[in-house]
C-alpha atoms as a PDB file:
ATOM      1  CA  UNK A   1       0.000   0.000   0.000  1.00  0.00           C
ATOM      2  CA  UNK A   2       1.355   3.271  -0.730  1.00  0.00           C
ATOM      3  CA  UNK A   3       0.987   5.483   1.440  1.00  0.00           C
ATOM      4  CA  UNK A   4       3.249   8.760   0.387  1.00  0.00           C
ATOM      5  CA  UNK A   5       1.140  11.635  -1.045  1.00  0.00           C
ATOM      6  CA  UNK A   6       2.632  14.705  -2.472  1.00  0.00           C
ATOM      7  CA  UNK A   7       1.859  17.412  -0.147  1.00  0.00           C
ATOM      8  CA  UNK A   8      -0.268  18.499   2.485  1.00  0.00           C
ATOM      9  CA  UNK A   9      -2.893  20.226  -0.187  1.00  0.00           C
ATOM     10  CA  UNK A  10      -3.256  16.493  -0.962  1.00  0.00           C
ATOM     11  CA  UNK A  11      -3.411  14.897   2.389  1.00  0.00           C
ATOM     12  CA  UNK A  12      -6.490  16.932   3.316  1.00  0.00           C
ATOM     13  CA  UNK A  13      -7.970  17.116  -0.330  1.00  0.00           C
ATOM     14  CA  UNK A  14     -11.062  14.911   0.658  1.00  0.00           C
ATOM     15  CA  UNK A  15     -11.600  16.736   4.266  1.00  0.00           C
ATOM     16  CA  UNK A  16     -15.180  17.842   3.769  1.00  0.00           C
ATOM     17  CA  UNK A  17     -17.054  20.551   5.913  1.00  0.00           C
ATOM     18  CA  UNK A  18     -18.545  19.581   9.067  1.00  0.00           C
ATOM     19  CA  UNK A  19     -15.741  16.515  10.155  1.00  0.00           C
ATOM     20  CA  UNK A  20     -13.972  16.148  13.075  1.00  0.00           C
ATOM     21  CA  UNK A  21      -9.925  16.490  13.205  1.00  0.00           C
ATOM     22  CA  UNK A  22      -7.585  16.028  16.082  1.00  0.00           C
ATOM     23  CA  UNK A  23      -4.289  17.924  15.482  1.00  0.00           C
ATOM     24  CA  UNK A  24      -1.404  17.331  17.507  1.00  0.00           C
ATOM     25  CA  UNK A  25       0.878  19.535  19.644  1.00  0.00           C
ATOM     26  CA  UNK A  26       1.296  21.358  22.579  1.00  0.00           C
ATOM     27  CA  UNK A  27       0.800  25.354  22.291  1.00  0.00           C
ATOM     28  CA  UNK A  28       3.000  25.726  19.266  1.00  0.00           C
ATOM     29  CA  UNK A  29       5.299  22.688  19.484  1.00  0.00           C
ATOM     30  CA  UNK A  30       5.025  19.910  17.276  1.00  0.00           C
ATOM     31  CA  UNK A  31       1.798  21.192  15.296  1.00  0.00           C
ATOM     32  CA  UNK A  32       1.723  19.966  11.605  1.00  0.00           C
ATOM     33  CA  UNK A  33       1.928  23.321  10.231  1.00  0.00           C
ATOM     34  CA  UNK A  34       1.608  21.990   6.488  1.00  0.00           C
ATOM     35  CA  UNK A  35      -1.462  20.693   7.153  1.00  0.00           C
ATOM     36  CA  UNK A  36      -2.900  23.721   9.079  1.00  0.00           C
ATOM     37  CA  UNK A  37      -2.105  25.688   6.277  1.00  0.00           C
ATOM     38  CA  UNK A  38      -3.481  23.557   3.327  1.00  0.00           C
ATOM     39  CA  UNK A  39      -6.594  23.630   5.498  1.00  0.00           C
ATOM     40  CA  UNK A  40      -6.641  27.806   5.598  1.00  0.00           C
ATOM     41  CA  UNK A  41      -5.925  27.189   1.830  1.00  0.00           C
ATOM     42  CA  UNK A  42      -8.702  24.758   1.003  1.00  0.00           C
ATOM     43  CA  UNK A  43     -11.803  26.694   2.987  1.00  0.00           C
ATOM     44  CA  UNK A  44     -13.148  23.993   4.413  1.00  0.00           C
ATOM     45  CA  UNK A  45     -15.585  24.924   7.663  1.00  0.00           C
ATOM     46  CA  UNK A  46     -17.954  23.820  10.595  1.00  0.00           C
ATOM     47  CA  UNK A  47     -14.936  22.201  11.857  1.00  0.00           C
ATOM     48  CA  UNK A  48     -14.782  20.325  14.970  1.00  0.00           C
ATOM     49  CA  UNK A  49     -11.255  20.444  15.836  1.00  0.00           C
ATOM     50  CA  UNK A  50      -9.873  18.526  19.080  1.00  0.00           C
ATOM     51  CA  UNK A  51      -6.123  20.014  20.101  1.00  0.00           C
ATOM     52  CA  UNK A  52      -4.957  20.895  23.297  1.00  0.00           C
ATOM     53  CA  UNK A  53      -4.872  24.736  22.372  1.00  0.00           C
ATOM     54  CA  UNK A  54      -5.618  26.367  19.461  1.00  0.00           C
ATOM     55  CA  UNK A  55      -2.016  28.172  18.433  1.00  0.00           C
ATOM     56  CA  UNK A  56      -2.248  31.883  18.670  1.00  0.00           C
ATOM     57  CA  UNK A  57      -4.079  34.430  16.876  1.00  0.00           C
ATOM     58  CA  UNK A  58      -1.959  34.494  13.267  1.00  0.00           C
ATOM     59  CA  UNK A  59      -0.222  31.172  13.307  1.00  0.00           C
ATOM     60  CA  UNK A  60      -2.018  27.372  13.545  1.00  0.00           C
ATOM     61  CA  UNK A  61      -4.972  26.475  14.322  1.00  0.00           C
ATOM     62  CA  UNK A  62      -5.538  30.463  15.206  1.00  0.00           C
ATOM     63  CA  UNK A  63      -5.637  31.194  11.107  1.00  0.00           C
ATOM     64  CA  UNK A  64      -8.620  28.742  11.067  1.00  0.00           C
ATOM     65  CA  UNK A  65     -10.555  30.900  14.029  1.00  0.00           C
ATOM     66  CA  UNK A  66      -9.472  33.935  12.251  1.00  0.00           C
ATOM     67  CA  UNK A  67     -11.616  32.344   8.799  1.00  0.00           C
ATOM     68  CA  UNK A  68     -14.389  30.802  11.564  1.00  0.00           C
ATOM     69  CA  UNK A  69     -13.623  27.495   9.652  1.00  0.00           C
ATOM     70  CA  UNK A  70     -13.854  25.954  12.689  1.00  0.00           C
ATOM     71  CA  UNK A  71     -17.489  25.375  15.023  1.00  0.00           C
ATOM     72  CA  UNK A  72     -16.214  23.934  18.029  1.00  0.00           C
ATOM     73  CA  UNK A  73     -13.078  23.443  19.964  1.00  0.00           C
ATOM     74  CA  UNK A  74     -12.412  20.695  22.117  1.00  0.00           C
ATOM     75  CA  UNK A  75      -9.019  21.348  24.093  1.00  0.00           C
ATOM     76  CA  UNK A  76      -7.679  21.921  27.455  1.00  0.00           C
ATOM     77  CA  UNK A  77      -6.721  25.463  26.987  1.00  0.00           C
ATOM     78  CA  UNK A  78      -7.605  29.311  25.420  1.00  0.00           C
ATOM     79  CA  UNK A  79      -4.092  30.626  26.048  1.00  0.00           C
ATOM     80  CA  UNK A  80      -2.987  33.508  24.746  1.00  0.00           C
ATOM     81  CA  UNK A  81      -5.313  33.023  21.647  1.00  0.00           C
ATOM     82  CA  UNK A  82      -7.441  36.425  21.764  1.00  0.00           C
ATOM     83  CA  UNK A  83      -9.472  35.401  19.035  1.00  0.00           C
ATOM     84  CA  UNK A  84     -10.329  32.469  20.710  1.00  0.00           C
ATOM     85  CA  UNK A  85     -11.259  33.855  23.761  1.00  0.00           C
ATOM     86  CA  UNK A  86     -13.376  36.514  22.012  1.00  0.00           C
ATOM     87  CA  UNK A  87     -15.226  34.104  20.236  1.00  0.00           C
ATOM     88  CA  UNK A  88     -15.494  31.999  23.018  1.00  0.00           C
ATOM     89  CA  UNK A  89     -16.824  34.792  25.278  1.00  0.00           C
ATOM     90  CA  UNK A  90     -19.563  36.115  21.823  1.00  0.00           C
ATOM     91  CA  UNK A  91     -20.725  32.535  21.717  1.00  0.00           C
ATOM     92  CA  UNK A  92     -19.513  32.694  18.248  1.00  0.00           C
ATOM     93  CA  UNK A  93     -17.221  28.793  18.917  1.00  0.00           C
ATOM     94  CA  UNK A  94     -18.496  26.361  21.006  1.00  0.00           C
ATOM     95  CA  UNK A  95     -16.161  25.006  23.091  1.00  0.00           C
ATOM     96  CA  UNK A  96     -15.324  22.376  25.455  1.00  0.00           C
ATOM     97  CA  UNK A  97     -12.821  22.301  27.619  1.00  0.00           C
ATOM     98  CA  UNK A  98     -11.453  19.252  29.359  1.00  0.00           C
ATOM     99  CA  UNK A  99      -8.913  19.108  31.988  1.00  0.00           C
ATOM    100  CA  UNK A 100      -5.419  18.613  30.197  1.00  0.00           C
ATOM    101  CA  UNK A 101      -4.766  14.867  31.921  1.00  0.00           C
ATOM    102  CA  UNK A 102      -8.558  14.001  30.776  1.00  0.00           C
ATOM    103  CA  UNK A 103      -7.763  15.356  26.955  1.00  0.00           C
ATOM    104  CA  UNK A 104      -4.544  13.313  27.052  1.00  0.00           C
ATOM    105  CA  UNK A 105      -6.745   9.895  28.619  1.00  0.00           C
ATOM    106  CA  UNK A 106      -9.383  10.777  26.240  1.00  0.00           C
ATOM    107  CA  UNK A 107      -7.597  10.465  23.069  1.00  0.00           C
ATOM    108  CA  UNK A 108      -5.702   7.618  24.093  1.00  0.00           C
ATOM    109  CA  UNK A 109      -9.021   5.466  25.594  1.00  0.00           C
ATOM    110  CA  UNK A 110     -10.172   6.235  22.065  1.00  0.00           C
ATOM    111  CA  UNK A 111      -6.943   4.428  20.102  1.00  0.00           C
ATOM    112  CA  UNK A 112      -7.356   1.821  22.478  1.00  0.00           C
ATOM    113  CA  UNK A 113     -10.794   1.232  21.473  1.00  0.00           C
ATOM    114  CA  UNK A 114     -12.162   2.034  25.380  1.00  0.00           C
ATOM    115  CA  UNK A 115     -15.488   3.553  25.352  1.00  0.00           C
ATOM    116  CA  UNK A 116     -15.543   5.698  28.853  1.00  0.00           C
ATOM    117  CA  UNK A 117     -13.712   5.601  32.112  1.00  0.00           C
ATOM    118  CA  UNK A 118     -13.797   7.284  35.257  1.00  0.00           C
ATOM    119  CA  UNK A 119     -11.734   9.990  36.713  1.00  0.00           C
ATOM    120  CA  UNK A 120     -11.551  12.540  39.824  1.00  0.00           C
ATOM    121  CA  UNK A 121     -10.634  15.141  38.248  1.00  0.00           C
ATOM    122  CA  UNK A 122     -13.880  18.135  37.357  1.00  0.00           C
ATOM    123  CA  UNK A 123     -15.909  16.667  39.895  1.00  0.00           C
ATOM    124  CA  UNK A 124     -17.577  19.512  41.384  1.00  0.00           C
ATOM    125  CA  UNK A 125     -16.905  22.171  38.328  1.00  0.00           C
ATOM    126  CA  UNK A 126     -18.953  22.705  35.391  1.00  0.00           C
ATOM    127  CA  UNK A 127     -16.968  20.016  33.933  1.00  0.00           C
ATOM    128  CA  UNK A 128     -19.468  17.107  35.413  1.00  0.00           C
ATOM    129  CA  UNK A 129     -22.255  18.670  34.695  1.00  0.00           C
ATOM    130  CA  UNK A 130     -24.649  15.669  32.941  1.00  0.00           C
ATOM    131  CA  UNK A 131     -21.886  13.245  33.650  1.00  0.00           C
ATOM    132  CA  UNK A 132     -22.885   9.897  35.588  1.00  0.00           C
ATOM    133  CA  UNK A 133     -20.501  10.038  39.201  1.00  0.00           C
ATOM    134  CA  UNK A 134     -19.871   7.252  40.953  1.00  0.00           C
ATOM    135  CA  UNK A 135     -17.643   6.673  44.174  1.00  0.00           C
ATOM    136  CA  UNK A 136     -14.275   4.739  43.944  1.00  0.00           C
ATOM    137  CA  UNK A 137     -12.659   4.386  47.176  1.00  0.00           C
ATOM    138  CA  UNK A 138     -14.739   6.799  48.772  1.00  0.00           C
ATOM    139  CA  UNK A 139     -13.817   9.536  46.361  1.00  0.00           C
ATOM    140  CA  UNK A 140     -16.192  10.847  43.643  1.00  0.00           C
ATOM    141  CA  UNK A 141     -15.178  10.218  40.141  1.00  0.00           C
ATOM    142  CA  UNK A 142     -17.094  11.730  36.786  1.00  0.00           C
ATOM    143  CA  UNK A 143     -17.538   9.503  33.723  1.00  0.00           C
ATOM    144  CA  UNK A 144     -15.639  10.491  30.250  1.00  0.00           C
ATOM    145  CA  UNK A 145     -15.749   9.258  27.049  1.00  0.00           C
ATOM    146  CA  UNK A 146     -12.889   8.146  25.050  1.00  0.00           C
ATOM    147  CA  UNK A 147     -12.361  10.554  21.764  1.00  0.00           C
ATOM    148  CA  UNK A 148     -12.609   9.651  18.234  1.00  0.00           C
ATOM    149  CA  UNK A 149     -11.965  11.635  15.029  1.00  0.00           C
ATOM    150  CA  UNK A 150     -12.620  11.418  11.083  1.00  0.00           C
ATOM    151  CA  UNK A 151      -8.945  12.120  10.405  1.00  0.00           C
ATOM    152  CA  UNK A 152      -6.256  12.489  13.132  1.00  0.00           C
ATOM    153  CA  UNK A 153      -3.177  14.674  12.272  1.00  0.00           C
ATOM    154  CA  UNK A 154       0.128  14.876  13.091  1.00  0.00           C
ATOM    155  CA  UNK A 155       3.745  15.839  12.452  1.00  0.00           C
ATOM    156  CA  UNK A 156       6.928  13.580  13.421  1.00  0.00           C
ATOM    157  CA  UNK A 157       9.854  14.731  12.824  1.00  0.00           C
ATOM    158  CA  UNK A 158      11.359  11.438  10.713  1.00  0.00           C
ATOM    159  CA  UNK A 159       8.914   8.727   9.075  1.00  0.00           C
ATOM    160  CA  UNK A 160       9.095   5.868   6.434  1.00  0.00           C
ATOM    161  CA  UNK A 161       6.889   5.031   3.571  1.00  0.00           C
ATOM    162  CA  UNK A 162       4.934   2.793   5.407  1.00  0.00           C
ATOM    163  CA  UNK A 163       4.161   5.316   7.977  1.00  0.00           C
ATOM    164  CA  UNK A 164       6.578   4.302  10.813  1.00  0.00           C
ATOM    165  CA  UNK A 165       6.716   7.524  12.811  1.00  0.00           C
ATOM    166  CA  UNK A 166       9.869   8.993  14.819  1.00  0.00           C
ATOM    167  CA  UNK A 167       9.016  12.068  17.421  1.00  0.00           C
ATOM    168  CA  UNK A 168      11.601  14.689  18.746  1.00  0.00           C
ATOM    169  CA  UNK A 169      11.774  15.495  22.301  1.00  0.00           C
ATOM    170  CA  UNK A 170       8.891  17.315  23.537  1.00  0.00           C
ATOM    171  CA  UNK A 171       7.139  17.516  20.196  1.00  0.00           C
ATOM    172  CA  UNK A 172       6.135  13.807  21.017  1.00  0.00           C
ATOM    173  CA  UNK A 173       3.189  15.384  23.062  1.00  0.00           C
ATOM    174  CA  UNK A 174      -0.367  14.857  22.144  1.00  0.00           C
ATOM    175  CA  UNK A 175       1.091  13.284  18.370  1.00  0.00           C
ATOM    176  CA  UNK A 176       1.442  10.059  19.421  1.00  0.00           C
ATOM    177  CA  UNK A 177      -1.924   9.655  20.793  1.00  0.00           C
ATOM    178  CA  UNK A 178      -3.310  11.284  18.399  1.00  0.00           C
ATOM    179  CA  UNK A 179      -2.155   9.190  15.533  1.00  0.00           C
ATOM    180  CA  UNK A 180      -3.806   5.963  17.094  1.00  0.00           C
ATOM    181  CA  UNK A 181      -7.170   7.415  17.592  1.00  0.00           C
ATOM    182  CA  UNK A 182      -8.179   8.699  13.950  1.00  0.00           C
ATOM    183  CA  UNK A 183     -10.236   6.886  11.388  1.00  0.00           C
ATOM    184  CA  UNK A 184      -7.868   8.549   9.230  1.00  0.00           C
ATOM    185  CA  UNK A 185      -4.812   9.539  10.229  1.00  0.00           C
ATOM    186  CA  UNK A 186      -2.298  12.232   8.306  1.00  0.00           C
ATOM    187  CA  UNK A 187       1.458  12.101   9.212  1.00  0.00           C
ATOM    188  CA  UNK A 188       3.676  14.791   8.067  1.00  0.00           C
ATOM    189  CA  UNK A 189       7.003  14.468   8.462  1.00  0.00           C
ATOM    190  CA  UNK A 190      10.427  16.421   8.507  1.00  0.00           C
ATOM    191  CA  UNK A 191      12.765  13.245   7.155  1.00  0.00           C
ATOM    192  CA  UNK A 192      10.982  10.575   4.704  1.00  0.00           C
ATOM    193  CA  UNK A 193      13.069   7.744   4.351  1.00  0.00           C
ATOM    194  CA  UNK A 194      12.476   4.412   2.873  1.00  0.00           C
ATOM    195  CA  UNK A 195      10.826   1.470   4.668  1.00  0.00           C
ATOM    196  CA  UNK A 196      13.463  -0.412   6.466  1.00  0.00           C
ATOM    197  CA  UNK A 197      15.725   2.886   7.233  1.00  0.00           C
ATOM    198  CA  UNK A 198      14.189   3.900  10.742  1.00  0.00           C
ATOM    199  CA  UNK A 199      15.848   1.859  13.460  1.00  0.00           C
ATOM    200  CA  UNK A 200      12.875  -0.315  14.771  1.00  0.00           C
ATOM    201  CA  UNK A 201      13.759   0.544  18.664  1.00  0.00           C
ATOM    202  CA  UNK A 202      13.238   3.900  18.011  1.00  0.00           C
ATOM    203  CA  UNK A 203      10.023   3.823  16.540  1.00  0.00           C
ATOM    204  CA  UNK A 204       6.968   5.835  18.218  1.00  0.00           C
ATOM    205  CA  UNK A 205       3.727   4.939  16.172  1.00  0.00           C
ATOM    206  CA  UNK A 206       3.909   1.762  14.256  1.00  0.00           C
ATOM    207  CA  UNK A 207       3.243   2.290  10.027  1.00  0.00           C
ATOM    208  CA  UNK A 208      -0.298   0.210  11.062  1.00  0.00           C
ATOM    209  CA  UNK A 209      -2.093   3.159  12.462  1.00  0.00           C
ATOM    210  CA  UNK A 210      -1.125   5.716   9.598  1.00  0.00           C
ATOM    211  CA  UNK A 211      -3.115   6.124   5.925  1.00  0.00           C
ATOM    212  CA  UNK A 212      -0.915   9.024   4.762  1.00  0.00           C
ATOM    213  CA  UNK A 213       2.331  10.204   5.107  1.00  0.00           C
ATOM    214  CA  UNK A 214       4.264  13.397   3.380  1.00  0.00           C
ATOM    215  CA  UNK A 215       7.538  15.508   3.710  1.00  0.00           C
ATOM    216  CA  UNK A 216       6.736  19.117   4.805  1.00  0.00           C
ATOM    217  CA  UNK A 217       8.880  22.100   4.191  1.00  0.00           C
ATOM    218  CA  UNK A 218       9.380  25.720   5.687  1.00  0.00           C
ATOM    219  CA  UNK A 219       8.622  24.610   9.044  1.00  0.00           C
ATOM    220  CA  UNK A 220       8.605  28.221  11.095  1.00  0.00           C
ATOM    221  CA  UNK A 221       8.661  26.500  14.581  1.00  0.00           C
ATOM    222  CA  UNK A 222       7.285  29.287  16.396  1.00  0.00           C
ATOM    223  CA  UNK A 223       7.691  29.949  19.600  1.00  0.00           C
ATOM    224  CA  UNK A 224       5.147  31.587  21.975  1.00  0.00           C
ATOM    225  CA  UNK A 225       6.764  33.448  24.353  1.00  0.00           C
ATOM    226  CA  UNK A 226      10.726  34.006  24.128  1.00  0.00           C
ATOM    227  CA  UNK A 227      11.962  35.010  27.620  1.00  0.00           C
ATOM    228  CA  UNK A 228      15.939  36.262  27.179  1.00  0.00           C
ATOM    229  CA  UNK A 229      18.323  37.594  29.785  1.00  0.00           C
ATOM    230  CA  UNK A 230      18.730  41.384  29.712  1.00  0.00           C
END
């Protein structure tokens, strides 16, 4: 099966209005910036997008907000996103927010094919509202459900043409969970190699759980917030 496409305009070419799409990375590191981008490009909208934040107001997922391609947000922070929050705040985006450890649970329950478990945290917030509670050890624990998407995607840093995925350092973060837990899931990658090149050891995400893999270029690599010694 081949599973190299040119670009990202081509990885997302059949992402149709009104899907669901978890994108990996944490505030701006390891977010698949190709794909963001071919996304802004292609005008797709009524989004559901599931990411831990939502970039910031002129770079990731914030160009999407900025178009209102996207109808709801499910992540574990607004950040420094002003669009965001104003659109959160106007009612314009709904959004959910889920405790950052739940997010991180969610996603991975849903690779793993578990429905719902049960977990302290939010019990007592707005975050249990409508959710069964049960006790577990005399504690109070709220019922979540374990996340699905229609595509999941993500950037690793090196990959092989069978989709054998390799992530750097911190920009592992939400990716790898990510990549399990999408009926289709996107890989864009720094280093394409052939299959057989990665060192097996090293391997993250197994080729098994990725449909589409492509070399990006001009990767930015933001950073949010650069704090220097005067």
């Amino acid at each position: 099966m081949n599973k190299v496409v040119k670009n990202a305009a081509a990885a997302v070419s059949d992402i149709k209005n009104g899907q669901s799409i978890m994108l990996g990375g944490f505030g701006l590191c390891g977010i698949p910036e190709n794909s963001i981008n071919a996304l802004f490009d292609k005008d797709v909208t009524g989004l559901t997008c599931i990411s831990n934040n939502a970039g910031v107001d002129d770079f990731g997922l914030g160009k999407l907000l900025r178009k209102h391609q996207i109808k709801k947000m499910i992540s574990s922070y607004v950040g420094e996103n002003k669009e965001f929050e104003r659109q959160l705040l106007s009612g314009e985006l709904e959004v959910d927010l889920v405790p950052q450890g739940t997010l991180a649970e969610r996603i991975r329950a849903g690779g793993a094919g578990i429905p719902a478990f049960f977990v302290p945290a939010g019990y007592g917030t707005e975050v249990a509202e409508g959710k069964e509670v049960r006790i577990f050890d005399g504690k109070p624990h709220i019922m979540e459900t374990g996340l699905k998407a229609d595509f999941a995607i993500v950037k690793a840093w090196k990959g092989d043409t069978s989709g054998n995925l390799i992530f750097r350092h911190t920009a592992n973060n939400f990716n790898q969970a990510m990549a399990t837990a999408g009926k289709i899931t996107i890989a864009e990658v720094e280093i394409l190699v052939e299959a057989g090149e990665l060192d097996p050891n090293q391997i993250h995400i197994p080729g098994v759980f990725v449909q589409r893999i492509f070399q990006g270029v001009n990767y930015e690599k933001r950073i949010e917030f650069e704090t220097v010694q005067e």
